[in-house]
C-alpha atoms as a PDB file:
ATOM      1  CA  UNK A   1     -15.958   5.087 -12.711  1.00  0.00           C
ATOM      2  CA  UNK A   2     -18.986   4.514 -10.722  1.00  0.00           C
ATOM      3  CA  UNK A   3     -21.542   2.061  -9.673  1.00  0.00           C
ATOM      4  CA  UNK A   4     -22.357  -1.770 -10.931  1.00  0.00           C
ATOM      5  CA  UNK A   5     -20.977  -0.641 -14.476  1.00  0.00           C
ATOM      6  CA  UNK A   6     -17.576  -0.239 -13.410  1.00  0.00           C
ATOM      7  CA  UNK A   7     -17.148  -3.781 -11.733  1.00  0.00           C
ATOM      8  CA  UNK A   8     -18.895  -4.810 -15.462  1.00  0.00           C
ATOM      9  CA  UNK A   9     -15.782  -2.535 -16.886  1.00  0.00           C
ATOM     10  CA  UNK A  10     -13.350  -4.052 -15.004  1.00  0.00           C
ATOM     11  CA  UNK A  11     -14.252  -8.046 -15.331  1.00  0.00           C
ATOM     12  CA  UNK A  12     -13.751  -7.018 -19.206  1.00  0.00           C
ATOM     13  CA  UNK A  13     -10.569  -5.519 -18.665  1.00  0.00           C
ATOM     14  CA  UNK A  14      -9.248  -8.266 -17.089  1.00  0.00           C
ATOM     15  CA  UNK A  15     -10.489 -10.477 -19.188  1.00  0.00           C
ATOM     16  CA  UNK A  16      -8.727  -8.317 -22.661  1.00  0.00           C
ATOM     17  CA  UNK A  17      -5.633  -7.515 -20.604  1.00  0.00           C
ATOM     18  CA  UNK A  18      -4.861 -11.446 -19.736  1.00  0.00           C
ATOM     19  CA  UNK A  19      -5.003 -12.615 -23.128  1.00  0.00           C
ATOM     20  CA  UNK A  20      -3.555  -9.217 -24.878  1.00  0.00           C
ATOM     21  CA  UNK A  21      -0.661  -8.884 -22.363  1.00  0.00           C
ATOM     22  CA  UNK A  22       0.192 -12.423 -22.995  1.00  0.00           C
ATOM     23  CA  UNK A  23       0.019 -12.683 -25.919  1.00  0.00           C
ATOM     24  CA  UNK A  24       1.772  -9.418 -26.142  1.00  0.00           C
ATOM     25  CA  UNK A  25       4.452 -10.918 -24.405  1.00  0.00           C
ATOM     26  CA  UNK A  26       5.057 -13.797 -26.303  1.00  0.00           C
ATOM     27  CA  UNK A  27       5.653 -11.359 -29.529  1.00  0.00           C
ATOM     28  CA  UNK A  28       8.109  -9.844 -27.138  1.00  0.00           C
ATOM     29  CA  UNK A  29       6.290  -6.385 -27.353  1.00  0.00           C
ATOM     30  CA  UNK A  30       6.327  -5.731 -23.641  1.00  0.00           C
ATOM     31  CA  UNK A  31       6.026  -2.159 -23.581  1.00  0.00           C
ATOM     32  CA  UNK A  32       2.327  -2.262 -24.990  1.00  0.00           C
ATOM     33  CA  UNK A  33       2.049  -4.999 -22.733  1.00  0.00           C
ATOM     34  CA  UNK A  34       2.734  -3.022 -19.627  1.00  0.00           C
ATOM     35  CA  UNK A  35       0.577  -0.512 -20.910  1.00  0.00           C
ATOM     36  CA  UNK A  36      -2.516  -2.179 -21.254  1.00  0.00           C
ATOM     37  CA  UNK A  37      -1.877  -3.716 -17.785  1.00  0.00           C
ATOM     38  CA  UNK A  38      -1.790  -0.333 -16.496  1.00  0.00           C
ATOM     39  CA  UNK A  39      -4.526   1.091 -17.724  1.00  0.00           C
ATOM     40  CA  UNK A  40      -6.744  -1.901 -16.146  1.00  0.00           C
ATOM     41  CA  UNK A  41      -4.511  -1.637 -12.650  1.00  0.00           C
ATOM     42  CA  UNK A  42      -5.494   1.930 -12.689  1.00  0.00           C
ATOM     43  CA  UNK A  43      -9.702   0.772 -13.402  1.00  0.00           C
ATOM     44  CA  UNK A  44      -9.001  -2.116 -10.360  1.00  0.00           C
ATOM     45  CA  UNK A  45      -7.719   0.849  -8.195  1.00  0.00           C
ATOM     46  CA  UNK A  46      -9.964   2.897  -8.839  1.00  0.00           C
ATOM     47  CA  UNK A  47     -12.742   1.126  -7.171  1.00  0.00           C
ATOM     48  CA  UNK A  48     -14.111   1.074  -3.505  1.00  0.00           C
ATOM     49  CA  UNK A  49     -13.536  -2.927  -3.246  1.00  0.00           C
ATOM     50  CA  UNK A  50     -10.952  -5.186  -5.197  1.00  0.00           C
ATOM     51  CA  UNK A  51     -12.865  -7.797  -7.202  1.00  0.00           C
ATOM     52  CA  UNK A  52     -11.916 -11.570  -6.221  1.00  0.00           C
ATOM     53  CA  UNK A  53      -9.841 -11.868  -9.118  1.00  0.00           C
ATOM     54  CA  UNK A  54      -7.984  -8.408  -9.678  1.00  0.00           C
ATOM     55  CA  UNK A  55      -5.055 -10.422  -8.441  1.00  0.00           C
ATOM     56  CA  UNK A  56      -4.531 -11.503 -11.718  1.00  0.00           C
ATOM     57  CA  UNK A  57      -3.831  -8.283 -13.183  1.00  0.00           C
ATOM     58  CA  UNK A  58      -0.925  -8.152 -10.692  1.00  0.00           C
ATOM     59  CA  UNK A  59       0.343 -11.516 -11.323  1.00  0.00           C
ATOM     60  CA  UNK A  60       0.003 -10.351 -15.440  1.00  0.00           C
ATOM     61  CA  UNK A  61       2.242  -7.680 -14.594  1.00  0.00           C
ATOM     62  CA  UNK A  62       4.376  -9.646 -12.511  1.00  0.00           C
ATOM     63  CA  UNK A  63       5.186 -12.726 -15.533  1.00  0.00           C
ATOM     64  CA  UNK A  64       5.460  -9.373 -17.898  1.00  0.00           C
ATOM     65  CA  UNK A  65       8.784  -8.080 -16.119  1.00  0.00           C
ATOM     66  CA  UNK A  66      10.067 -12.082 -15.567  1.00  0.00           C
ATOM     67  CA  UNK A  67       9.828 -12.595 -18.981  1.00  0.00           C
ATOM     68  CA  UNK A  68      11.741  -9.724 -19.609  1.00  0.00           C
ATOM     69  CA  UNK A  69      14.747 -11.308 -16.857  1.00  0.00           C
ATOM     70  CA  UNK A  70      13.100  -8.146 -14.791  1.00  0.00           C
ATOM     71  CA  UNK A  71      12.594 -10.224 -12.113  1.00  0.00           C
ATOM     72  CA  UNK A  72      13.363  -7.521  -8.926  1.00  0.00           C
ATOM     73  CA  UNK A  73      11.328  -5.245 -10.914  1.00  0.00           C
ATOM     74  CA  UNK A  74       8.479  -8.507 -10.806  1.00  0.00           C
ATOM     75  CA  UNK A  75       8.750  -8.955  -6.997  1.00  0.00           C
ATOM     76  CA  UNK A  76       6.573  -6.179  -6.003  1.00  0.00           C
ATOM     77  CA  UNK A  77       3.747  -7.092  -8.426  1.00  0.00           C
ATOM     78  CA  UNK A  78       3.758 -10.477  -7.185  1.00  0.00           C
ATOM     79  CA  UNK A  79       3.592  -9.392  -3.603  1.00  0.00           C
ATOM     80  CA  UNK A  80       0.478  -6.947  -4.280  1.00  0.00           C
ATOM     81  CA  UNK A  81      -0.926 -10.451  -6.371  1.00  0.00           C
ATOM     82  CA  UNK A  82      -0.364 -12.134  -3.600  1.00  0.00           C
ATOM     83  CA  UNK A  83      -2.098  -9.440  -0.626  1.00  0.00           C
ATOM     84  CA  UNK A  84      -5.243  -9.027  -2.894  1.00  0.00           C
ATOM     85  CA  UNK A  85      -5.339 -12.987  -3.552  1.00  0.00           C
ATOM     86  CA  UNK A  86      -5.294 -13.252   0.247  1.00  0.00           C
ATOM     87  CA  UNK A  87      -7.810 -10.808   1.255  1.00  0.00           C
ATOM     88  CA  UNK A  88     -10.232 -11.269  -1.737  1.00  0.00           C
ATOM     89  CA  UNK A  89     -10.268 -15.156  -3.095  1.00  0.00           C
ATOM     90  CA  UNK A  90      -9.295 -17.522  -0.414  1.00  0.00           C
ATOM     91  CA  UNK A  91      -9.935 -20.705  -2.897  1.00  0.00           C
ATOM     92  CA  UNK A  92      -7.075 -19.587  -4.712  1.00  0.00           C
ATOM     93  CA  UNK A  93      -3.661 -19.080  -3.343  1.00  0.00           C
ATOM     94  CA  UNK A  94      -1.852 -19.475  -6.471  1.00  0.00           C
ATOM     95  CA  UNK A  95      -0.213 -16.312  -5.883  1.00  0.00           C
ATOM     96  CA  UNK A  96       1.222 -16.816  -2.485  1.00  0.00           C
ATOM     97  CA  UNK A  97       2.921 -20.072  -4.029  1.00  0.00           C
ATOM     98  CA  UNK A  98       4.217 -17.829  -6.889  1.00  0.00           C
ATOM     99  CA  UNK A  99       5.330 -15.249  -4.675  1.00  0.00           C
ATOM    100  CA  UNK A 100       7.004 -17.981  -2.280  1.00  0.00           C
ATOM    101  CA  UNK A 101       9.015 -19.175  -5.259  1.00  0.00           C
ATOM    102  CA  UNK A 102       9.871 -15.548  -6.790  1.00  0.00           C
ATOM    103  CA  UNK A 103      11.855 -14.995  -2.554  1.00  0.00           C
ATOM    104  CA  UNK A 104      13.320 -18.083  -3.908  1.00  0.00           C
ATOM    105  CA  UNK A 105      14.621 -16.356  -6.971  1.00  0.00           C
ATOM    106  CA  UNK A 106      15.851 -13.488  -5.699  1.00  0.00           C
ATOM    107  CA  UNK A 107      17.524 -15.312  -2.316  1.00  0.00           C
ATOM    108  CA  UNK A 108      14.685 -13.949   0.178  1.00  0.00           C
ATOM    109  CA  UNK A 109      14.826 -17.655   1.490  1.00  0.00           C
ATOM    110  CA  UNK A 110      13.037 -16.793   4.907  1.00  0.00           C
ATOM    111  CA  UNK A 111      10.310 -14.921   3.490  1.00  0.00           C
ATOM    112  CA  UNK A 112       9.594 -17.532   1.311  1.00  0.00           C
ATOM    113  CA  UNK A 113       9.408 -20.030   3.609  1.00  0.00           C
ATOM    114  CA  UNK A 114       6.058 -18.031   5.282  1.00  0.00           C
ATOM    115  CA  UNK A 115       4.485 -17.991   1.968  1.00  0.00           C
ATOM    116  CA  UNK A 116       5.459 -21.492   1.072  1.00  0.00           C
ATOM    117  CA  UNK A 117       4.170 -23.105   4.466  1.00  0.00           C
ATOM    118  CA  UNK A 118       0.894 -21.166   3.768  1.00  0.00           C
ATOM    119  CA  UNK A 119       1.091 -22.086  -0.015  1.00  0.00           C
ATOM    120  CA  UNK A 120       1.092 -25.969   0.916  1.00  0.00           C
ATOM    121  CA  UNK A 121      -1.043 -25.906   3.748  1.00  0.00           C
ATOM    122  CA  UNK A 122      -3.718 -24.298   0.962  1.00  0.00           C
ATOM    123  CA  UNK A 123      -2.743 -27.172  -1.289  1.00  0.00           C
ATOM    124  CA  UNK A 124      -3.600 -29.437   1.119  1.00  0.00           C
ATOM    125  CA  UNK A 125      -7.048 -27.715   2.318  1.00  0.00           C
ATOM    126  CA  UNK A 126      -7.965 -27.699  -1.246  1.00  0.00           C
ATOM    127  CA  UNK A 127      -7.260 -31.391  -1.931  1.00  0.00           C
ATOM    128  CA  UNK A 128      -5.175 -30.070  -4.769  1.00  0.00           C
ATOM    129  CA  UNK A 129      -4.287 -32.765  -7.480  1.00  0.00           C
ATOM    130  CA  UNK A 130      -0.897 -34.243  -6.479  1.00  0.00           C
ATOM    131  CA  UNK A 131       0.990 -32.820  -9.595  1.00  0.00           C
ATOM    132  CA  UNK A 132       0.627 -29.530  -8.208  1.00  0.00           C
ATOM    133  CA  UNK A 133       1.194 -30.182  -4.270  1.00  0.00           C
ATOM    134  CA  UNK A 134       4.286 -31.712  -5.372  1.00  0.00           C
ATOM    135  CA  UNK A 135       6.028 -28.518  -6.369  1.00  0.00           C
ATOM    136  CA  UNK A 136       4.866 -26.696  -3.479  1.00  0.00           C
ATOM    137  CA  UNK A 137       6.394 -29.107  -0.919  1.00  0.00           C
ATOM    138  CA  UNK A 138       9.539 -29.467  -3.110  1.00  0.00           C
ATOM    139  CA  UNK A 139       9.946 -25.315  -3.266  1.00  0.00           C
ATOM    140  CA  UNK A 140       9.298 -25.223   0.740  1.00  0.00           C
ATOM    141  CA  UNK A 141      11.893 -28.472   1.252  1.00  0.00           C
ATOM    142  CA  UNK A 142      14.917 -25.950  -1.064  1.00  0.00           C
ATOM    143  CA  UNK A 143      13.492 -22.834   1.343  1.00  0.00           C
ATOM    144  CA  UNK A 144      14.167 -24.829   4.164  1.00  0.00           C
ATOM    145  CA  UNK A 145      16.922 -26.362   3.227  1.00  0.00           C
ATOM    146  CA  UNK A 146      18.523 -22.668   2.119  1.00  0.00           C
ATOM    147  CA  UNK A 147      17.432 -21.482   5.455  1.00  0.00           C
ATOM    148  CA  UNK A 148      19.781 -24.377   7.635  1.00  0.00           C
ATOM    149  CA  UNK A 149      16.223 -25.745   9.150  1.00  0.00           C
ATOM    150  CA  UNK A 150      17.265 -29.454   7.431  1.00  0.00           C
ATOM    151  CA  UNK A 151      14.881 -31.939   9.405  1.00  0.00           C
ATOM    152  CA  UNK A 152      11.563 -29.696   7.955  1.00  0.00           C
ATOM    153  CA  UNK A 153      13.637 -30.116   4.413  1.00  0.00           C
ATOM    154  CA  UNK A 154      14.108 -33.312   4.330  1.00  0.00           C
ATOM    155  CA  UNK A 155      10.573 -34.176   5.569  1.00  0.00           C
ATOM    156  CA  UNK A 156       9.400 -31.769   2.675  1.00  0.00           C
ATOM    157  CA  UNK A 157      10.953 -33.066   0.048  1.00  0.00           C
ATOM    158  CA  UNK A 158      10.478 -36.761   0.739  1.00  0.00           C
ATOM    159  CA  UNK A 159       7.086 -35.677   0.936  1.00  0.00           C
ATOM    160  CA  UNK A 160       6.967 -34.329  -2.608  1.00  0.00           C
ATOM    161  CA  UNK A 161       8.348 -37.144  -4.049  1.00  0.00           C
ATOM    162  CA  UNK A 162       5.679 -39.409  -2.632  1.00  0.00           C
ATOM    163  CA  UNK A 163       3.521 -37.034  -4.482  1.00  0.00           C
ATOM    164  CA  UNK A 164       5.020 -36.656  -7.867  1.00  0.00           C
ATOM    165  CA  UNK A 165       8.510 -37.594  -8.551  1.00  0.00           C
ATOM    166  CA  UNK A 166      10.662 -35.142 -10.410  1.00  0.00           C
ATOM    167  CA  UNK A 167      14.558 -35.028 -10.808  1.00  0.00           C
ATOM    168  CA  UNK A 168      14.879 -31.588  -9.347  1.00  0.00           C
ATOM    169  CA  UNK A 169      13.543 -32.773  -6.491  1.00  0.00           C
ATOM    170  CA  UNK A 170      15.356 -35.994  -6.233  1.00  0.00           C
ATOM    171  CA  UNK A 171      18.334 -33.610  -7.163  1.00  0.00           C
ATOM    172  CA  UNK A 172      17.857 -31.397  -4.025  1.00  0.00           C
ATOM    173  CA  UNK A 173      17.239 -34.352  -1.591  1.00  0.00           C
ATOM    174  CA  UNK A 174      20.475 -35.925  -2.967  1.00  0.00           C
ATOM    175  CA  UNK A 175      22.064 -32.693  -2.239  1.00  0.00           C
ATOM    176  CA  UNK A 176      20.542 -32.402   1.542  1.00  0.00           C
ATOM    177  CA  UNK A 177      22.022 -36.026   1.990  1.00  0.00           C
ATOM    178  CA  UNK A 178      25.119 -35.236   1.002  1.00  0.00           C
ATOM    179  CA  UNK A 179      25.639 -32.000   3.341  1.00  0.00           C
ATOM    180  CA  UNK A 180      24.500 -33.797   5.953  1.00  0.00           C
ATOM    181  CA  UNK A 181      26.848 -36.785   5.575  1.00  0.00           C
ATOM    182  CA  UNK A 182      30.007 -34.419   4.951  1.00  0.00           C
ATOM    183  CA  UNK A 183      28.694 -32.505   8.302  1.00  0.00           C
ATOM    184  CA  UNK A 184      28.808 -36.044  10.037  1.00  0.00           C
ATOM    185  CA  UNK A 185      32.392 -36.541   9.305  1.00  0.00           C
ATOM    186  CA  UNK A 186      32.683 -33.628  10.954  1.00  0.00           C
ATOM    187  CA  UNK A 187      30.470 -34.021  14.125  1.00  0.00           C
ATOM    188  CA  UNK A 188      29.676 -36.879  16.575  1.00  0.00           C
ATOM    189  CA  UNK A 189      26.122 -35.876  17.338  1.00  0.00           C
ATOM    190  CA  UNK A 190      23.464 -35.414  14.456  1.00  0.00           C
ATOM    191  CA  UNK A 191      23.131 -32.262  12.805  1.00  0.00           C
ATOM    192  CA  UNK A 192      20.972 -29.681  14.098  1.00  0.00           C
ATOM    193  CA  UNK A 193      18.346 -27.587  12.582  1.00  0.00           C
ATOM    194  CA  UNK A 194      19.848 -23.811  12.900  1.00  0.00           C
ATOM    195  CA  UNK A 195      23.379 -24.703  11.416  1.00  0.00           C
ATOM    196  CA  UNK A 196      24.618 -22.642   8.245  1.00  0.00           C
ATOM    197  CA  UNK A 197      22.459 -22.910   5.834  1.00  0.00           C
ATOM    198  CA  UNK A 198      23.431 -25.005   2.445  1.00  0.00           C
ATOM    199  CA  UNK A 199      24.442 -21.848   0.106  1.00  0.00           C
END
């Protein structure tokens, strides 16, 4: 595929493979789901230059496998999501944040705290509605939290619920609170980021 009709090719593809695969995957036939994704990945590839929004394909592939529970086989579709997002649409960082919370998933807590911090920092840039900050600060607060840095998570999540207010996040401050309480039973001083982290 050559020339200005390709790109044309391509913005249809991704167009037809958004809707089909989803809608594909809500009638639970994934494998014509994954086919139809692959046939536009292999268009996208094909080309000299990614278009600004061939990170979608990925991330279509991506929420095809997590539907499916798939979700190792996911991570490496949201990572390329995530690279293309980065190097080809800078107003939209979506997919770091969904590649931040898919570390998350899979317990690859200190690589998601990279793509978090970058996640809300975008957020912020972007004056992003609070609704949707909120989840990004509370996902970086758990990363931190995970990772024993507990002053950052605590900050984090207090932050979110300033934001929005949602019981998972009240839920994980609670729990923050309570380690660090237990841990003061136990020491004299306060604790420390860089103690074990909360499992």
């Amino acid at each position: 595929i050559t020339g200005l009709g390709a790109y044309q090719r391509v913005e249809v593809c991704l167009v037809k493979s958004r809707v089909t695969a989803m809608s594909i995957a809500a009638g639970r036939n994934y494998d014509l789901g994954q086919k139809i994704l692959d046939e536009c990945i292999e268009e996208v590839e094909a080309l000299p230059k990614m278009t600004s929004n061939s990170h979608q394909l990925y991330g279509s592939k991506a929420y095809l496998f997590h539907y499916q529970g798939k979700i190792h086989e996911a991570v490496p579709f949201f990572e390329k999501a995530a690279f293309v997002a980065e190097k080809t649409d800078k107003r939209n960082l979506q997919p770091v944040c969904n590649v931040g919370e898919i570390y998350g998933a899979v317990n690859r807590w200190k690589e998601a705290v990279g793509h978090l911090e970058r996640c809300v920092a975008w957020g912020e840039r972007a004056r992003e509605v609070k609704e949707r900050r909120a989840p990004a600060l509370a996902n970086l607060g758990v990363a931190y939290m995970r990772t024993g840095q507990y002053a950052k998570a605590s900050a984090a999540l207090k932050k979110s619920l300033t934001l929005h207010q949602t019981d998972q996040a009240i839920k994980n401050l609670h729990e923050l609170q309570q380690y660090l309480e237990k841990q003061n039973k136990h020491d004299s001083s306060n604790p420390k980021d860089g103690q074990e982290a909360i499992k």
